[in-house]
Protein backbone atom coordinates (compact mmCIF):
# COMPACT_ATOMS: atom_id res chain seq x y z
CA UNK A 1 17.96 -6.06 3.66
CA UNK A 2 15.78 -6.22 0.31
CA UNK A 3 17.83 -8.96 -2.33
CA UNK A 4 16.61 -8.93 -5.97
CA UNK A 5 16.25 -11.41 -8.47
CA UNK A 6 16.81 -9.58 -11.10
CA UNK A 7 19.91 -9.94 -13.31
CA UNK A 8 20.81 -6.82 -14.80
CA UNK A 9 21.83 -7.75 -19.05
CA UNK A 10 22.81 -4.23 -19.96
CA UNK A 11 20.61 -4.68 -22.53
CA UNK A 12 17.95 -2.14 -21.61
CA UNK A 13 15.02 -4.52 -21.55
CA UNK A 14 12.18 -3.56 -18.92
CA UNK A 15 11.78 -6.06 -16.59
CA UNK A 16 8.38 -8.16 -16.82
CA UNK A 17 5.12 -7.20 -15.75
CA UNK A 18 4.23 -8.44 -11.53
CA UNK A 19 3.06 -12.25 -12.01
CA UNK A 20 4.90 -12.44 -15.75
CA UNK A 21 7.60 -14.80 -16.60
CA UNK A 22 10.11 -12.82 -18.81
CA UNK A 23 10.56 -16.09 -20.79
CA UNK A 24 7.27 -18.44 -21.97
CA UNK A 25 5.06 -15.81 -21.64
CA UNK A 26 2.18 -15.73 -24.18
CA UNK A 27 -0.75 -12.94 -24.15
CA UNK A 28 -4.12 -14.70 -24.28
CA UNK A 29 -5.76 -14.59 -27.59
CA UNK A 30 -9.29 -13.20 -27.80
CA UNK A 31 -12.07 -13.93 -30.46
CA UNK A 32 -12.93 -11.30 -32.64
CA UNK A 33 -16.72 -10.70 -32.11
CA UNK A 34 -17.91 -10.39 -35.75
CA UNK A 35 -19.80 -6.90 -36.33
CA UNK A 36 -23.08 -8.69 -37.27
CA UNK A 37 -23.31 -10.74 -34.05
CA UNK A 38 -26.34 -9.30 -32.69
CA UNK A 39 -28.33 -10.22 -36.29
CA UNK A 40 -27.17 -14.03 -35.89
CA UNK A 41 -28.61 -14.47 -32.53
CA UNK A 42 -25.74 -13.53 -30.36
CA UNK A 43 -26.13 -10.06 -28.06
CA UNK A 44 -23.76 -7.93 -26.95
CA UNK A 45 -26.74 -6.74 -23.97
CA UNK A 46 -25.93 -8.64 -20.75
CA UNK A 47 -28.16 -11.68 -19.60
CA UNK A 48 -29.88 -10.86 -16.71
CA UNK A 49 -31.09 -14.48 -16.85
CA UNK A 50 -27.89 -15.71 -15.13
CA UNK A 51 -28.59 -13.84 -11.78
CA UNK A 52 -32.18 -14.18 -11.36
CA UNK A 53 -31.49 -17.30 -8.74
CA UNK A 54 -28.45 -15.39 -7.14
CA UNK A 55 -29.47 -15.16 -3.13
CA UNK A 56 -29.19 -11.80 -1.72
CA UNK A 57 -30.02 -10.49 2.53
CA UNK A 58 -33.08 -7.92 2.27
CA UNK A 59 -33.16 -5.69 5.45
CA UNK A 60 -34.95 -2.84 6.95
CA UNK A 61 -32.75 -0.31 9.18
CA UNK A 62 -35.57 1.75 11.21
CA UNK A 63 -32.37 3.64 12.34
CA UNK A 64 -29.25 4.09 14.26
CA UNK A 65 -27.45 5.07 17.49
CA UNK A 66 -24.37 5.65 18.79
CA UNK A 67 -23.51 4.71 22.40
CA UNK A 68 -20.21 3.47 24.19
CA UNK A 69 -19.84 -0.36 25.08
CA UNK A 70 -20.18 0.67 28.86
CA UNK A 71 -23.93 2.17 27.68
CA UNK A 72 -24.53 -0.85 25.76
CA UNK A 73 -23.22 -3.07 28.68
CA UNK A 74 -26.00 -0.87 31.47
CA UNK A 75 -29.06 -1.75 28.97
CA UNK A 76 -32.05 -3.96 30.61
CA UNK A 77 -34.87 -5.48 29.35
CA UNK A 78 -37.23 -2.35 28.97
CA UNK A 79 -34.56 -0.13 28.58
CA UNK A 80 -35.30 2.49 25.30
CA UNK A 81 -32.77 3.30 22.97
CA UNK A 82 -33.16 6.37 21.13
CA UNK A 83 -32.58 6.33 17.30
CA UNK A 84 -31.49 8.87 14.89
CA UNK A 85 -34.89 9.06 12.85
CA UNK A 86 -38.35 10.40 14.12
CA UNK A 87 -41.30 8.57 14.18
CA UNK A 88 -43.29 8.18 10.77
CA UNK A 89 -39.42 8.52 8.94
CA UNK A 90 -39.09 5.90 5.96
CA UNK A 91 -37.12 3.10 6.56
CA UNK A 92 -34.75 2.25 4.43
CA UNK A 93 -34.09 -1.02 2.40
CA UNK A 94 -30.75 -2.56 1.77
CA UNK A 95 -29.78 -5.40 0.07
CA UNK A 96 -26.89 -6.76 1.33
CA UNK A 97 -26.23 -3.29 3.28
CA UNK A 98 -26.46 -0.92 -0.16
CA UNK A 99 -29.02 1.00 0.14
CA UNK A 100 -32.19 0.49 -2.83
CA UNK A 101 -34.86 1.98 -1.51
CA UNK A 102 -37.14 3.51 1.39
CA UNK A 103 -40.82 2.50 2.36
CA UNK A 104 -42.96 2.01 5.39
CA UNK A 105 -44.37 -0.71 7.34
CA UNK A 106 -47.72 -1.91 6.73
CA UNK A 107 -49.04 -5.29 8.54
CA UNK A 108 -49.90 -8.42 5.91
CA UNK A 109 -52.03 -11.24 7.63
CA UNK A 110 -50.44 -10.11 10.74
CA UNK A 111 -47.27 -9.86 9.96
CA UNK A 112 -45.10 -7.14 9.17
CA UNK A 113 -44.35 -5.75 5.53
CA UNK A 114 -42.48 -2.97 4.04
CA UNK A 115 -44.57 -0.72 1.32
CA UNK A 116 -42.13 0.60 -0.88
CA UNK A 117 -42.31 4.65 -1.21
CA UNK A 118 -39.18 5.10 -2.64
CA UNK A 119 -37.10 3.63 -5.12
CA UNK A 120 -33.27 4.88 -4.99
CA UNK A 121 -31.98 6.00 -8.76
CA UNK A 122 -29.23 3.76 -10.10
CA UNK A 123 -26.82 6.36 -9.94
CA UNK A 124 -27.03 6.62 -6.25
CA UNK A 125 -27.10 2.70 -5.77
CA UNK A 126 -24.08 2.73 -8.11
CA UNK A 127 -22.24 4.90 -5.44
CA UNK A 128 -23.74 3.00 -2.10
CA UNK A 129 -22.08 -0.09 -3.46
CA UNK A 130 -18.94 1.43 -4.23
């Protein structure tokens, strides 16, 4: 059985808003940006400044496979696992699993690098982190 708070005054009045109390409640107030801001120093344009030092996971994903936990289980050391891309396929680059862009590997005072061959369009990273 569901009970209710509410009192019903016969008054008509819509009860408050989720998370509002229907007495004390104030609306924040908000500063009025002046329409000269941006000639007294102060842009509208975000500040990409504030991110720079934000860490993020860079990985390469050669490719993928599918396989039930029994096949996963019966793998060995030497065992092959074929993936869903062919040989000489980009690979792509996420960071932190959204896809940004595709390259291929290229060795760097022996170790391994990505060249970048492929840049993904910011519409399409829009949608992969959606």
């Amino acid at each position: 059985m569901v009970e209710s708070n509410t009192t019903d005054t016969g008054t008509g009045d819509k009860p408050a808003a989720a998370g509002q109390e229907g007495k004390g409640f104030k609306a924040p107030a908000f500063e009025e940006l002046p329409a000269d801001a941006a000639s007294k120093g102060r842009s509208t344009e975000p500040d990409i400044d504030v991110i720079l030092d934000v860490p993020v996971t860079l990985s390469l994903e050669v490719g993928r496979a599918k396989m039930s936990v029994g096949d996963l289980l019966r793998l060995n050391q030497g065992a092959v696992v074929e993936l869903d891309r062919k040989a000489g396929d980009p690979l792509d680059v996420l960071v932190n699993g959204a896809l940004v862009a595709r390259g291929e590997i290229v060795v760097v005072n022996d170790k391994f690098g990505i060249r970048l061959t492929e840049v993904v369009s910011q519409t399409k990273k829009g949608k992969a982190l959606a």
